[in-house]
N, C-alpha and C. Protein backbone atom coordinates (compact mmCIF):
# COMPACT_ATOMS: atom_id res chain seq x y z
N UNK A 1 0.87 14.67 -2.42
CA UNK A 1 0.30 15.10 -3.66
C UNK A 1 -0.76 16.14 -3.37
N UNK A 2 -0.90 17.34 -4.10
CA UNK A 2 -2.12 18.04 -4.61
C UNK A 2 -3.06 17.49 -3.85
N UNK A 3 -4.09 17.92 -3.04
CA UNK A 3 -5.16 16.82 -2.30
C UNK A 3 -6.29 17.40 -3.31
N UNK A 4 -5.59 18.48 -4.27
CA UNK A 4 -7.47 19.18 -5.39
C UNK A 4 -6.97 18.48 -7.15
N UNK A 5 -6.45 17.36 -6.76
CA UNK A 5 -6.09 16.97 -8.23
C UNK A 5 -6.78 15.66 -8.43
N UNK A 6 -7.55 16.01 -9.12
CA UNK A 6 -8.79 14.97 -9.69
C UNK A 6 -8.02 13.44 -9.90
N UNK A 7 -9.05 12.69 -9.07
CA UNK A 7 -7.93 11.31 -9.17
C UNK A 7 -7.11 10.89 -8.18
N UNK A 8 -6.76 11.84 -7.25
CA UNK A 8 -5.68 11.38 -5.99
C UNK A 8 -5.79 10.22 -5.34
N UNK A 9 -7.40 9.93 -5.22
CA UNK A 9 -7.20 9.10 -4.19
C UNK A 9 -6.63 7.59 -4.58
N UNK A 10 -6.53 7.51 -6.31
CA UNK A 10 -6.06 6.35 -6.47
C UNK A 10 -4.61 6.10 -7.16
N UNK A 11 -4.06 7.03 -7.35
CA UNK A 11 -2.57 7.16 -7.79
C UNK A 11 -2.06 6.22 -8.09
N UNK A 12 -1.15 5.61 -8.97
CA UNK A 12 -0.65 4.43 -9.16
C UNK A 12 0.53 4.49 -9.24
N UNK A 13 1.08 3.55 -8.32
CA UNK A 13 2.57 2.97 -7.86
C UNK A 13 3.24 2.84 -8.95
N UNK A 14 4.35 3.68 -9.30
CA UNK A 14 5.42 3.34 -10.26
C UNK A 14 5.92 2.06 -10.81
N UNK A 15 6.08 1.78 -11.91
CA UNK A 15 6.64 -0.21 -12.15
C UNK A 15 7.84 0.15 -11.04
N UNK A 16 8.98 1.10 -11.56
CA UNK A 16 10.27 0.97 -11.06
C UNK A 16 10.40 0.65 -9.69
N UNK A 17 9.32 1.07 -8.66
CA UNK A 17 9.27 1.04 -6.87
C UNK A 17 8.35 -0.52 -6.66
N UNK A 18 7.54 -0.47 -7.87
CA UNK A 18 6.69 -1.85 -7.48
C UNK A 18 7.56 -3.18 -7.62
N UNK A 19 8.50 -3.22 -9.19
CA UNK A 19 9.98 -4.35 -9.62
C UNK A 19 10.86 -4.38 -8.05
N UNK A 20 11.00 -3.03 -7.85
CA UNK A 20 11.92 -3.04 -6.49
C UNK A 20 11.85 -4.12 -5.34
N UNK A 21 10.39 -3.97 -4.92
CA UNK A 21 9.99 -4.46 -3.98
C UNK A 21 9.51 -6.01 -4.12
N UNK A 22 8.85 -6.20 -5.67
CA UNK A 22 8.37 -7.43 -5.92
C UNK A 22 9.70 -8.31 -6.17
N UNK A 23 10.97 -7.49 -6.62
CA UNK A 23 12.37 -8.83 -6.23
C UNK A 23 12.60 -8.81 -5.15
N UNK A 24 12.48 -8.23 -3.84
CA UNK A 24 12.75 -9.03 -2.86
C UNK A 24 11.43 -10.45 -2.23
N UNK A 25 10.05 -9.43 -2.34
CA UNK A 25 9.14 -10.23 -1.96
C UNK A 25 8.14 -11.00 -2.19
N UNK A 26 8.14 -10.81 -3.77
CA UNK A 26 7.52 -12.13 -4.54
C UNK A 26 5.65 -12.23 -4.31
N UNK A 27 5.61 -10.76 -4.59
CA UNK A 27 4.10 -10.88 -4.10
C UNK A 27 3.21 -11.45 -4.90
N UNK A 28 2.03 -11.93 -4.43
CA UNK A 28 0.95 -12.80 -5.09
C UNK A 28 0.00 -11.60 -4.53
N UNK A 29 -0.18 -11.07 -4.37
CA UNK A 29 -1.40 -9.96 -4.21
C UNK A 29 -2.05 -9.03 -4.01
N UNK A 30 -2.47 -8.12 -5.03
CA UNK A 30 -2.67 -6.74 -4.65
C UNK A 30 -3.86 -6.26 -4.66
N UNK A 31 -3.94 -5.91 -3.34
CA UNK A 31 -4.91 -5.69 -2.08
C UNK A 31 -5.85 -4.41 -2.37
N UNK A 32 -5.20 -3.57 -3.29
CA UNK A 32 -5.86 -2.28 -3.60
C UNK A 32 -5.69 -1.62 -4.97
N UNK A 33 -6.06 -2.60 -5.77
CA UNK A 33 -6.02 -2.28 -7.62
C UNK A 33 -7.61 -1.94 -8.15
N UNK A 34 -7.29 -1.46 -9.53
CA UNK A 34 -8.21 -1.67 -10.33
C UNK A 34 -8.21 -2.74 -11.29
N UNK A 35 -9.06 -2.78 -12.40
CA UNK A 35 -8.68 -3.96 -13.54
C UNK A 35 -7.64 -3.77 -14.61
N UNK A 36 -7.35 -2.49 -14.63
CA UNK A 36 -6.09 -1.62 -15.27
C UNK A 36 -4.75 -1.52 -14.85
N UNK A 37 -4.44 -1.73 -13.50
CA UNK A 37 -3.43 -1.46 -12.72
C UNK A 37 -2.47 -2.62 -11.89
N UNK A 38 -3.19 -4.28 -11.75
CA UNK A 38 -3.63 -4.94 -10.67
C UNK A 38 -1.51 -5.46 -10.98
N UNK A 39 -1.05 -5.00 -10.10
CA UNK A 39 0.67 -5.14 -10.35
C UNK A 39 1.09 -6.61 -10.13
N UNK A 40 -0.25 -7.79 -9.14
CA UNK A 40 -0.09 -9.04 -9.00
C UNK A 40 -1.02 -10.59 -9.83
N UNK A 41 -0.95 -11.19 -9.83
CA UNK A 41 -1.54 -12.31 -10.57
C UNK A 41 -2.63 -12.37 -9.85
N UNK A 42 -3.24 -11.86 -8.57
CA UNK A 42 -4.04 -11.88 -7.73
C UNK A 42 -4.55 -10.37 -7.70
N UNK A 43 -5.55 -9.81 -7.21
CA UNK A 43 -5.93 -8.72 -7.13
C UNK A 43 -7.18 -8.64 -6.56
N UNK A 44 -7.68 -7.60 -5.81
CA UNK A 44 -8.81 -7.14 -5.00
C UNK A 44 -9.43 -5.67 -5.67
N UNK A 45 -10.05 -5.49 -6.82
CA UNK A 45 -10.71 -4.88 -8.03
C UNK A 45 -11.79 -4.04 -7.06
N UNK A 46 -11.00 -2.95 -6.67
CA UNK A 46 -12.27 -2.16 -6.27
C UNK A 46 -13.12 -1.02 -6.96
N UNK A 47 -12.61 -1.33 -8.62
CA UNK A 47 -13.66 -0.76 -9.64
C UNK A 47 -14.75 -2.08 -10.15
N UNK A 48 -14.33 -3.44 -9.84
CA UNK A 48 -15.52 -4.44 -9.70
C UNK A 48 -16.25 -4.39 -8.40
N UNK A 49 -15.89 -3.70 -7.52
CA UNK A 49 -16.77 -4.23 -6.20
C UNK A 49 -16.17 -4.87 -5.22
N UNK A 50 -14.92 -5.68 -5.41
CA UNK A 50 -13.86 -5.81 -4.59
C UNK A 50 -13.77 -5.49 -3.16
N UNK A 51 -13.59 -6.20 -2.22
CA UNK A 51 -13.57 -5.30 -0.78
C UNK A 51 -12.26 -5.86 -0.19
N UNK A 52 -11.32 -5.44 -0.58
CA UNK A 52 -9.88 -6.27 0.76
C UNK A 52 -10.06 -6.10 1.59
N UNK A 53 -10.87 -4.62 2.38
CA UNK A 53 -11.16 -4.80 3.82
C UNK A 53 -12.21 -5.74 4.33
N UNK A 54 -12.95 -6.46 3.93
CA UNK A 54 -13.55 -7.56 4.24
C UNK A 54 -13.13 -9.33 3.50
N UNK A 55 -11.88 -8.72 2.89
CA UNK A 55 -11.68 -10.33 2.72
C UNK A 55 -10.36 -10.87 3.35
N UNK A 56 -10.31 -12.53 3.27
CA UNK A 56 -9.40 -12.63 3.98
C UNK A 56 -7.85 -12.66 3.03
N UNK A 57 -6.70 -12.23 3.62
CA UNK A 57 -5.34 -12.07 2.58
C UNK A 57 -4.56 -13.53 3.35
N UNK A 58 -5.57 -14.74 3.84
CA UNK A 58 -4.13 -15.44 4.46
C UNK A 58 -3.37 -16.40 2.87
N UNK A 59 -2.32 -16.13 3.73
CA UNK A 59 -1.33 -17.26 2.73
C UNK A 59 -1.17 -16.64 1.32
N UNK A 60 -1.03 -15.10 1.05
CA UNK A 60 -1.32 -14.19 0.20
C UNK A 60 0.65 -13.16 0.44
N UNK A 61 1.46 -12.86 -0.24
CA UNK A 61 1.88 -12.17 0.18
C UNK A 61 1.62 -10.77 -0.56
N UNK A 62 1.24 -9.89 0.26
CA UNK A 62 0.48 -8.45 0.00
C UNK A 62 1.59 -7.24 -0.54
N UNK A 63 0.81 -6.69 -1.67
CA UNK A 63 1.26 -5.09 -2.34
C UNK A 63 0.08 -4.54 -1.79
N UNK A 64 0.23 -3.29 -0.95
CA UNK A 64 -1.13 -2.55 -0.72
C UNK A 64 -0.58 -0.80 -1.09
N UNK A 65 -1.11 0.03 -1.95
CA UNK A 65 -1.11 1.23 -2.69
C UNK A 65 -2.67 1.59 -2.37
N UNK A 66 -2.63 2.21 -0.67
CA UNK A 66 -4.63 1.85 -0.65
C UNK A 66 -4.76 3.07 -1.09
N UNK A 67 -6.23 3.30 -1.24
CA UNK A 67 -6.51 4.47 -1.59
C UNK A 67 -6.91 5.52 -0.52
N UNK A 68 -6.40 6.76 -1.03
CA UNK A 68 -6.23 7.82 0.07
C UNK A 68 -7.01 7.85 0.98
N UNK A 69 -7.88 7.99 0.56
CA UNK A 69 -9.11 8.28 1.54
C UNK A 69 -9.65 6.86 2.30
N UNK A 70 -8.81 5.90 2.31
CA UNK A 70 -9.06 4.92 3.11
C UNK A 70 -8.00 4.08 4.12
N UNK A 71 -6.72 5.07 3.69
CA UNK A 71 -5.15 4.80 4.29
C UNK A 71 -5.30 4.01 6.05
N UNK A 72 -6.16 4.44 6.58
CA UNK A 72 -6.80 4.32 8.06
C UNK A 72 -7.23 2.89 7.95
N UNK A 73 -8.40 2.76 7.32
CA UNK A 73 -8.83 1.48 7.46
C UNK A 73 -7.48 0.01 6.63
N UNK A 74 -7.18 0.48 5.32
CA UNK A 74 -6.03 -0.58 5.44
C UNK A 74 -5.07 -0.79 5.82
N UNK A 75 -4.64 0.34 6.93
CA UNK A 75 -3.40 0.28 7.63
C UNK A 75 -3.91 -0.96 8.81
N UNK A 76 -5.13 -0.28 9.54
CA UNK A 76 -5.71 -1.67 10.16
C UNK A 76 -5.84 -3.04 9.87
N UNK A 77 -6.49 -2.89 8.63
CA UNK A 77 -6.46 -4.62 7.99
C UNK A 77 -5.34 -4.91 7.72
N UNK A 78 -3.92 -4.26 7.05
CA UNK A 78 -2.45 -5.41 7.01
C UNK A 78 -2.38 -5.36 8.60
N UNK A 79 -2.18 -4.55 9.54
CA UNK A 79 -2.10 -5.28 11.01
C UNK A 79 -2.64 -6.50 11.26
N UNK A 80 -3.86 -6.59 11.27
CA UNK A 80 -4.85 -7.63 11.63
C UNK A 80 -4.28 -8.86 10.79
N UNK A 81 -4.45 -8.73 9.53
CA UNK A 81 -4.03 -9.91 8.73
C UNK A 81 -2.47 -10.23 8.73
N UNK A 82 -1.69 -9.94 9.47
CA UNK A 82 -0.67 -10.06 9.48
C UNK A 82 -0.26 -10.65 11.07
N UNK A 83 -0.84 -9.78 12.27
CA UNK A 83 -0.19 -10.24 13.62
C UNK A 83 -1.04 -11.48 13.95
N UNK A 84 -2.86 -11.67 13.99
CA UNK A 84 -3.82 -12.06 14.28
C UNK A 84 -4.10 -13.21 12.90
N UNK A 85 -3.73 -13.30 12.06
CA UNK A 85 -4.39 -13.83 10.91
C UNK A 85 -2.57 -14.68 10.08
N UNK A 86 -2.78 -14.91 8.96
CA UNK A 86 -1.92 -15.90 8.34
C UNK A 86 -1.63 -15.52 7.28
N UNK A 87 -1.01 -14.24 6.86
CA UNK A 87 -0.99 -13.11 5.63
C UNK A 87 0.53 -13.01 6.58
N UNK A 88 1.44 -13.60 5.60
CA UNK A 88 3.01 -13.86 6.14
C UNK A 88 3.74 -12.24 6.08
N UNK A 89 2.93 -11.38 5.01
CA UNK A 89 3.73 -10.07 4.96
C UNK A 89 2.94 -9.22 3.95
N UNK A 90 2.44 -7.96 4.53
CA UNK A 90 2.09 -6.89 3.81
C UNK A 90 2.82 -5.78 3.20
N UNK A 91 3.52 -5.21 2.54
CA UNK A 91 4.38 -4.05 1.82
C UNK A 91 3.14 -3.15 1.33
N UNK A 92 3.05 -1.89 2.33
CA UNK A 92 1.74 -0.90 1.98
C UNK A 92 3.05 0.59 1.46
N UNK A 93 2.67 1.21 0.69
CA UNK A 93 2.76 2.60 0.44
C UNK A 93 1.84 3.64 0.96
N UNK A 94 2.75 4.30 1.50
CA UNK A 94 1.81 5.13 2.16
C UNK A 94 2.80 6.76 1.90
N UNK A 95 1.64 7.82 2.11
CA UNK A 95 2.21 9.22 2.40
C UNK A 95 2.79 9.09 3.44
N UNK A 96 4.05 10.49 3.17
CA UNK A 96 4.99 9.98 4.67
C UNK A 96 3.88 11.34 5.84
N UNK A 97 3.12 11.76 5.19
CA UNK A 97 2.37 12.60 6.18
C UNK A 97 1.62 11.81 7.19
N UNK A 98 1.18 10.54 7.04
CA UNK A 98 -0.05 9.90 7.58
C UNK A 98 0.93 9.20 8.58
N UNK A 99 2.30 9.28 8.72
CA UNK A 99 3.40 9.21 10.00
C UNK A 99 2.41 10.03 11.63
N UNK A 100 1.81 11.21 11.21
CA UNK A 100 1.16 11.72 12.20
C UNK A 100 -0.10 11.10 12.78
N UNK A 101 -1.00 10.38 12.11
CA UNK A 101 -2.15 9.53 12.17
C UNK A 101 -2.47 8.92 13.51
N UNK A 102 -3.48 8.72 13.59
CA UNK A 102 -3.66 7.92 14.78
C UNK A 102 -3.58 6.35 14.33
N UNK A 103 -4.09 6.20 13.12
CA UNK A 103 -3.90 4.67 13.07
C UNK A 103 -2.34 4.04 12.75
N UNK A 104 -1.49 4.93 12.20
CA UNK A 104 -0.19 5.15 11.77
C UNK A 104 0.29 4.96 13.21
N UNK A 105 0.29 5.88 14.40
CA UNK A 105 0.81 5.74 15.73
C UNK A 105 0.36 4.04 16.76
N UNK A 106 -1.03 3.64 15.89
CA UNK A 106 -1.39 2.55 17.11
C UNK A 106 -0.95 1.27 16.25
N UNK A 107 -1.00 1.23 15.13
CA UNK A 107 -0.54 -0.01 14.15
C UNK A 107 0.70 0.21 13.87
N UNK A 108 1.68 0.74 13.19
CA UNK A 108 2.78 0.52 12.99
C UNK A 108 3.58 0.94 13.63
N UNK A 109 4.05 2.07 14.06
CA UNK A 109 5.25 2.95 14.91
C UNK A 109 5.61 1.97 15.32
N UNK A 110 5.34 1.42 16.94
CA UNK A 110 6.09 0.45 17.69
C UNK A 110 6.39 -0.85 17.40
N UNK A 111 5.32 -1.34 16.16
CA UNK A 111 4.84 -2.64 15.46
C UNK A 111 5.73 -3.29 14.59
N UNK A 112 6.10 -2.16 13.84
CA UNK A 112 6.52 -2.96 12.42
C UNK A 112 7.91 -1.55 12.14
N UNK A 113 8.75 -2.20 10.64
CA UNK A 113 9.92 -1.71 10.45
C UNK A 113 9.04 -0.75 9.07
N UNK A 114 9.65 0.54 9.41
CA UNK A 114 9.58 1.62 7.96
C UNK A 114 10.15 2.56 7.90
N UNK A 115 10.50 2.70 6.44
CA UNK A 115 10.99 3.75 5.90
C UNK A 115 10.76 4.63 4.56
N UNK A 116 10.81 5.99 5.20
CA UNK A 116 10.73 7.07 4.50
C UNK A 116 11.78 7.23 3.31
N UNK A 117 11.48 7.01 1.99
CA UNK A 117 12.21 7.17 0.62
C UNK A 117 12.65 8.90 0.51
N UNK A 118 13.83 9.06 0.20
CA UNK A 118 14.19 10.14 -0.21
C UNK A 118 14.27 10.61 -1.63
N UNK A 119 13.84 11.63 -1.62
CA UNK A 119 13.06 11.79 -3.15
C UNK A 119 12.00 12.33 -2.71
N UNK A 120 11.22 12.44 -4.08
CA UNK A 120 9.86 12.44 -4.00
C UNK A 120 9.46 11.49 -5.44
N UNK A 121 8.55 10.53 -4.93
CA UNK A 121 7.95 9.71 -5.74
C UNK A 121 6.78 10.36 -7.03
N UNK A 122 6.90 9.90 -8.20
CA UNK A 122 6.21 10.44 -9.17
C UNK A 122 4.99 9.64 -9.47
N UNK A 123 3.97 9.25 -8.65
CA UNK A 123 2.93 8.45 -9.07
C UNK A 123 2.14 8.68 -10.20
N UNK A 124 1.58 7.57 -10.53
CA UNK A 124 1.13 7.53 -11.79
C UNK A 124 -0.37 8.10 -11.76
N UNK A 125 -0.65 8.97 -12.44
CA UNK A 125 -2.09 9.66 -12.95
C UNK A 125 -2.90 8.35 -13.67
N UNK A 126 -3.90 7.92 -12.93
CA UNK A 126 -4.72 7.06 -13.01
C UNK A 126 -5.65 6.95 -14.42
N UNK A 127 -5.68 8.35 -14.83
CA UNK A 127 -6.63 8.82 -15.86
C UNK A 127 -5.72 9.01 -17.19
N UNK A 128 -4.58 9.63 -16.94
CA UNK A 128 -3.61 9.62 -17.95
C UNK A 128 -2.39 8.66 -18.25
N UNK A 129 -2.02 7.87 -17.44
CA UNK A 129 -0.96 7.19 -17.26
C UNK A 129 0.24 7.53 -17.22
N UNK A 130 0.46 9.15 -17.13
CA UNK A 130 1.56 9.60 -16.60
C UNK A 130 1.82 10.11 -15.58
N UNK A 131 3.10 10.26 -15.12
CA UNK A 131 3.72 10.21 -13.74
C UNK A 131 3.57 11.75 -13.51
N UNK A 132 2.95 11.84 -11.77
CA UNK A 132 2.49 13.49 -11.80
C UNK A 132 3.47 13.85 -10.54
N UNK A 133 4.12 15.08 -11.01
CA UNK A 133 5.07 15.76 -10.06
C UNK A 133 3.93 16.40 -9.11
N UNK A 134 4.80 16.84 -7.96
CA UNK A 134 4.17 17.26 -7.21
C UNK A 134 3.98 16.81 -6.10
N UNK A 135 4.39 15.46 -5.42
CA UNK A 135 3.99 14.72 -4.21
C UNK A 135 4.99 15.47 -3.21
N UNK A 136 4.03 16.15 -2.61
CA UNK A 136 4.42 17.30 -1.82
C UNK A 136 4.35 16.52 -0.24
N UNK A 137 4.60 14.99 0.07
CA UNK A 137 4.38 14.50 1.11
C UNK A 137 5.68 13.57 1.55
N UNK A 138 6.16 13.30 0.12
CA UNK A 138 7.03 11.82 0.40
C UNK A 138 6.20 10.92 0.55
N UNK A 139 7.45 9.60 0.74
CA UNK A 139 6.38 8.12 0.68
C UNK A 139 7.30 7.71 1.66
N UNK A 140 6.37 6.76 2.02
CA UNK A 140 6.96 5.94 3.65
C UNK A 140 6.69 4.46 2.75
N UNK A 141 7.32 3.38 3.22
CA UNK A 141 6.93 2.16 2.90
C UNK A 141 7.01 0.97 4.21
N UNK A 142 5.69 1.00 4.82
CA UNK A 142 5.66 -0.39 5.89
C UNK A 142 5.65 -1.47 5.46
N UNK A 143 6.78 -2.10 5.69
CA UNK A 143 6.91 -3.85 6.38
C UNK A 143 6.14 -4.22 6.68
N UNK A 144 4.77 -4.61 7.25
CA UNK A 144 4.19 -5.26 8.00
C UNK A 144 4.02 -7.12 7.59
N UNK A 145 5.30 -7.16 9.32
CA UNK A 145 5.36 -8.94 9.00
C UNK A 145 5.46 -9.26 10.47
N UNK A 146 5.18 -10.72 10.64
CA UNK A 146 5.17 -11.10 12.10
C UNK A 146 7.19 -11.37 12.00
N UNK A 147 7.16 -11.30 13.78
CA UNK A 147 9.41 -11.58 13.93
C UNK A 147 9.08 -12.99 13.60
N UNK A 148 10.25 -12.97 13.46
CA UNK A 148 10.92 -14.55 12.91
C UNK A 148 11.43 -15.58 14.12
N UNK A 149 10.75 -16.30 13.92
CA UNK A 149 10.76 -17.07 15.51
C UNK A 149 11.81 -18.17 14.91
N UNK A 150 12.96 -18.16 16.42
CA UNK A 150 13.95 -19.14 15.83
C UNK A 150 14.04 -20.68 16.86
């Protein structure tokens, strides 16, 4: 997206990609909402004050849509709460640009399963509630879950 379009850093996840994902994985919690947006019965309100990076997500299964300018630090926390901690599975959206990242290269690459959507996703304008063309990045969507021990 536009990185000079007022609002970016909190974009909001389409119903149609959020239904997608919430029938396979049945999430109870989203890790990076407002009080307007919160897509789970659970939510981490970081227009109340909210901090998911300091709380704990165990026994939570996670929607994370973080906000831009913090993609780094919650890519770290679903790692942590997921390999180290008791948070059975995180589903983050992310730009497919932040593929280049350093925290993108040390947390997920070798870690976890993802994929890049073809298309380009129309996120939702936070301020208007309509869907803004233009995501000039693509979207990646990480898995982050521990293997399945048999």
């Amino acid at each position: 997206m536009k990185m000079n379009v007022k609002g970016n850093d909190n974009f909001q996840t389409p119903d149609h990609l959020f239904k997608q994902l919430n029938n396979i994985f049945c999430f109870t919690l989203d890790a990076a909402c407002t009080t307007k947006n919160c897509k789970c019965v659970l939510g981490f309100y970081h227009d109340l004050g909210d901090n998911a990076l300091n709380s704990d997500w165990s026994d939570q299964r996670v929607f994370c849509n973080p906000p831009f300018n913090q993609k780094a630090a919650f890519i770290e926390k679903a790692y942590n709460e997921v390999i180290n901690g008791d948070c059975p599975i995180c589903v983050m959206i992310l730009p497919s640009n932040c593929q280049d990242s350093k925290a993108f290269q040390k947390y997920i690459k070798k870690n976890f399963f993802y994929e890049t959507l073809s298309g380009r996703v129309a996120f939702i304008d936070p301020e208007t509630g309509e869907a803004m063309k233009g995501n000039n990045s693509g979207t990646t969507i990480v898995y982050f879950k521990k293997d399945i021990v048999r």
